[in-house]
C-alpha atoms as a PDB file:
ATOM      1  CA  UNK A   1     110.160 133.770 153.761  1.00  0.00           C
ATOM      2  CA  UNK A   2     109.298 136.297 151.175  1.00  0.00           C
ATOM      3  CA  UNK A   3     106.695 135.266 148.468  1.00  0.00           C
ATOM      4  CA  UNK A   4     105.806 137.248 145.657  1.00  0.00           C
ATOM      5  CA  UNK A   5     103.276 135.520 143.366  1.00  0.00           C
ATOM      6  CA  UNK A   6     103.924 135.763 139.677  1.00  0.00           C
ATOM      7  CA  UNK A   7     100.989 137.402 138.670  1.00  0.00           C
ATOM      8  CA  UNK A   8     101.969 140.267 140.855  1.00  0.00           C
ATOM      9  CA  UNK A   9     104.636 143.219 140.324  1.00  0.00           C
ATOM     10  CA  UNK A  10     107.445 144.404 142.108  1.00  0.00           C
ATOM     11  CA  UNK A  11     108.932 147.219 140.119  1.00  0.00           C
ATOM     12  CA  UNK A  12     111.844 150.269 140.151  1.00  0.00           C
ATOM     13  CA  UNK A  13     113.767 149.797 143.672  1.00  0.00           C
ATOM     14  CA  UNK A  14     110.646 148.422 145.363  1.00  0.00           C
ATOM     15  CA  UNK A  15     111.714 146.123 147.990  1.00  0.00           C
ATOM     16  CA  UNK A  16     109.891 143.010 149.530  1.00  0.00           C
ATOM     17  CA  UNK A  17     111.339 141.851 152.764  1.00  0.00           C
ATOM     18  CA  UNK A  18     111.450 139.553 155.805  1.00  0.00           C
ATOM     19  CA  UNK A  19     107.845 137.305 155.349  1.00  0.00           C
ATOM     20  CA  UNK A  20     106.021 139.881 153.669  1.00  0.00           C
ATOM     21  CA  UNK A  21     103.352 138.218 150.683  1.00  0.00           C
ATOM     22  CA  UNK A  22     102.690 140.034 147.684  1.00  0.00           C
ATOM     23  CA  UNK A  23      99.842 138.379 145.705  1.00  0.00           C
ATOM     24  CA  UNK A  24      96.976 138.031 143.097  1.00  0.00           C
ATOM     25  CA  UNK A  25      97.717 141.157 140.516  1.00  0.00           C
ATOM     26  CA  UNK A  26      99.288 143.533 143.288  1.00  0.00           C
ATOM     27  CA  UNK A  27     101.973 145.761 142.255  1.00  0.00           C
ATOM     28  CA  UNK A  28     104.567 147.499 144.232  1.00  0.00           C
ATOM     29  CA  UNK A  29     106.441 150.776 142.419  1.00  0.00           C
ATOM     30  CA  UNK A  30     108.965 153.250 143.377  1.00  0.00           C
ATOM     31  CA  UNK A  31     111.130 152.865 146.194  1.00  0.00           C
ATOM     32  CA  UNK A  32     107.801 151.276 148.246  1.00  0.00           C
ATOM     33  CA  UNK A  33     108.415 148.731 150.802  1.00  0.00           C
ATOM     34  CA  UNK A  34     106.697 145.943 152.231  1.00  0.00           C
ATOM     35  CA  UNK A  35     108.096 143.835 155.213  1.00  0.00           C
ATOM     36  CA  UNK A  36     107.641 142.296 158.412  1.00  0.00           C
ATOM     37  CA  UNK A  37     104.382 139.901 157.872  1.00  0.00           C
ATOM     38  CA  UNK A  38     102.300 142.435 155.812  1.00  0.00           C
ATOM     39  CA  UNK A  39     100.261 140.854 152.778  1.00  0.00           C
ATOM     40  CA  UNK A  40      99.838 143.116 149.315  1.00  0.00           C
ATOM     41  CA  UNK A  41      96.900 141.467 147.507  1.00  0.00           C
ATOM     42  CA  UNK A  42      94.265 141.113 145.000  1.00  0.00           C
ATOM     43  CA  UNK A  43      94.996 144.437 142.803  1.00  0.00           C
ATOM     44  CA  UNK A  44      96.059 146.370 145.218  1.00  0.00           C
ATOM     45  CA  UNK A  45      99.104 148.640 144.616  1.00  0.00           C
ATOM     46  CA  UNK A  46     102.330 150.595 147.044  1.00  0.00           C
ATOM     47  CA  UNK A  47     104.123 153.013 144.984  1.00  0.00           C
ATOM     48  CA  UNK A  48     106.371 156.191 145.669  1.00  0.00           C
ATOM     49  CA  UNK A  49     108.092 155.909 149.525  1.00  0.00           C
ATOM     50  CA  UNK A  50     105.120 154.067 150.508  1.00  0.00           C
ATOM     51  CA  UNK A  51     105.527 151.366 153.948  1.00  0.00           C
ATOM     52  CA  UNK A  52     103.736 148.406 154.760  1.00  0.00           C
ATOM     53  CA  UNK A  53     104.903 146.667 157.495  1.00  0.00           C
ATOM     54  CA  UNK A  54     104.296 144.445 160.790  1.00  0.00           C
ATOM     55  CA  UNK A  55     100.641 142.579 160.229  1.00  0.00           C
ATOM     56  CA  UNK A  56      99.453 144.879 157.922  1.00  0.00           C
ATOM     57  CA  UNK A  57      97.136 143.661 154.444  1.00  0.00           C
ATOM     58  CA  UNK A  58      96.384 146.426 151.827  1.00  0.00           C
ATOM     59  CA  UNK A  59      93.714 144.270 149.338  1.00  0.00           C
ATOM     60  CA  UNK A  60      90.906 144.985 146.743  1.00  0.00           C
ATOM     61  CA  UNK A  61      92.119 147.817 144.582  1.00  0.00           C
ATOM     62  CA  UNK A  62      93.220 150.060 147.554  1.00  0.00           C
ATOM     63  CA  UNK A  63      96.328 152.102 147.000  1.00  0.00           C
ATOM     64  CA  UNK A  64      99.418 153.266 149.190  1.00  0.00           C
ATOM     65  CA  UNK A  65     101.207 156.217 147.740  1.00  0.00           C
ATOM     66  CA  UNK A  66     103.743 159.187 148.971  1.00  0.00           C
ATOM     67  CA  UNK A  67     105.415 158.746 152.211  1.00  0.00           C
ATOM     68  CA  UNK A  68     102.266 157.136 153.455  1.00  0.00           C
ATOM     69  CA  UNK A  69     103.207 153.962 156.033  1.00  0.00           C
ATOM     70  CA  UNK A  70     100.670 151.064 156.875  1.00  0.00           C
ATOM     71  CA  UNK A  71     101.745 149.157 159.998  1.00  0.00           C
ATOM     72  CA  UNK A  72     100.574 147.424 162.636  1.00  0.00           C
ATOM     73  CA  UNK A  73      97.404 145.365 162.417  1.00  0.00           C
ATOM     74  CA  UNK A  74      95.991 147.504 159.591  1.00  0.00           C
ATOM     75  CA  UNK A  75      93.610 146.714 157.112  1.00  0.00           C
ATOM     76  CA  UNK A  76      93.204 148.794 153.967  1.00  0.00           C
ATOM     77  CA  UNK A  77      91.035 147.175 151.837  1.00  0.00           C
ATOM     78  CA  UNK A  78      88.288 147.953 149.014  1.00  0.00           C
ATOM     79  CA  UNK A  79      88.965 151.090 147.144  1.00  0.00           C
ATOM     80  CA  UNK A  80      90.726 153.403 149.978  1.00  0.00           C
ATOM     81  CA  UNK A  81      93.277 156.005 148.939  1.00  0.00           C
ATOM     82  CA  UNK A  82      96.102 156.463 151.652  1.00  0.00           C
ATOM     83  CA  UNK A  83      98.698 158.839 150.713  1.00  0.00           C
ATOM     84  CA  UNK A  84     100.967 162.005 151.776  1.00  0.00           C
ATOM     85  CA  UNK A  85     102.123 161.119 154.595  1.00  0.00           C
ATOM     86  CA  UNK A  86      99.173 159.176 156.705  1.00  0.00           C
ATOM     87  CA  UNK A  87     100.643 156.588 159.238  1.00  0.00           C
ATOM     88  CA  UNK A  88      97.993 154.106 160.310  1.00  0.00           C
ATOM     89  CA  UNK A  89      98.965 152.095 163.154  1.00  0.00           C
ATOM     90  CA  UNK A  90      97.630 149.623 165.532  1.00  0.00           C
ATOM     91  CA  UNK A  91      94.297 148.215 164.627  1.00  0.00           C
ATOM     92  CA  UNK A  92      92.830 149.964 161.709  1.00  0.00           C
ATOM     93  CA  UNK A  93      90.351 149.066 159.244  1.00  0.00           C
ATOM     94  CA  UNK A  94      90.146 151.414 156.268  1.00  0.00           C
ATOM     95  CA  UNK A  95      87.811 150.491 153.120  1.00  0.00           C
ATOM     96  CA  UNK A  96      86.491 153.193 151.130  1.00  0.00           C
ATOM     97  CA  UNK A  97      87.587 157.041 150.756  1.00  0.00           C
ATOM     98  CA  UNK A  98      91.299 159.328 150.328  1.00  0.00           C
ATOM     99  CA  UNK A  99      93.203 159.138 153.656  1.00  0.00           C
ATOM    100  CA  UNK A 100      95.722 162.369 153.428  1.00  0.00           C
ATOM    101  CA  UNK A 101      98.231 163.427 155.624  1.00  0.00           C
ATOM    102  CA  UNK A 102      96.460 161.517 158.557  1.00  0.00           C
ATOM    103  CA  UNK A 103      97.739 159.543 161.900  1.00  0.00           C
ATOM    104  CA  UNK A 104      95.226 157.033 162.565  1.00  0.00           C
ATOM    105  CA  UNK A 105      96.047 154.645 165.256  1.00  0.00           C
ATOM    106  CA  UNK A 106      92.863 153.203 166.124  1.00  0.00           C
ATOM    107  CA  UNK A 107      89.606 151.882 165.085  1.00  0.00           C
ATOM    108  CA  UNK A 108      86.871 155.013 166.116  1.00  0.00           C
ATOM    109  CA  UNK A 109      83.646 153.008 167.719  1.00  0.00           C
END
């Protein structure tokens, strides 16, 4: 079941779907989408063609933008940039820097 907290925005032809949570202040812009059982939170904010989807939680004040898609068991969290067209996939924390044009589909030890 889709939630979408008030406090939050979902704006232009951004779409929530299947059990996907978008809380706190998050906003979601463009023609962004967020499904599966990803969580938007806190002030985080998905905008252009951006994807979150499967398990993945973008918090803090990260940001999503582009073509960029989040999936997975992802994490993106504190003030990370992920945009172009980065796919991060699998099990992925991100929490601080600009992520560009990137496929990242695992945590590097």
């Amino acid at each position: 079941m889709i939630s979408v907290a008030v406090s939050a925005k979902v704006c232009g032809n951004a779409m929530v779907g299947d059990n996907a949570i978008i809380d706190g202040n998050a906003v979601m812009a463009g023609n962004a989408q967020v499904k599966g059982n990803a969580k938007v939170r806190d002030n985080a904010l998905v905008s252009g063609h951006a994807s979150v989807k499967g398990n993945a939680m973008v918090s803090g004040i990260a940001t999503i933008s582009g073509h960029a898609s989040v999936e997975g068991y992802v994490h993106v969290n504190g003030d990370a940039f992920v945009c172009g067209r980065s796919l991060l996939e699998g099990d992925v924390t991100i929490s601080s820097g600009m992520i560009e044009d990137i496929h990242w589909w695992k945590e590097i030890p």
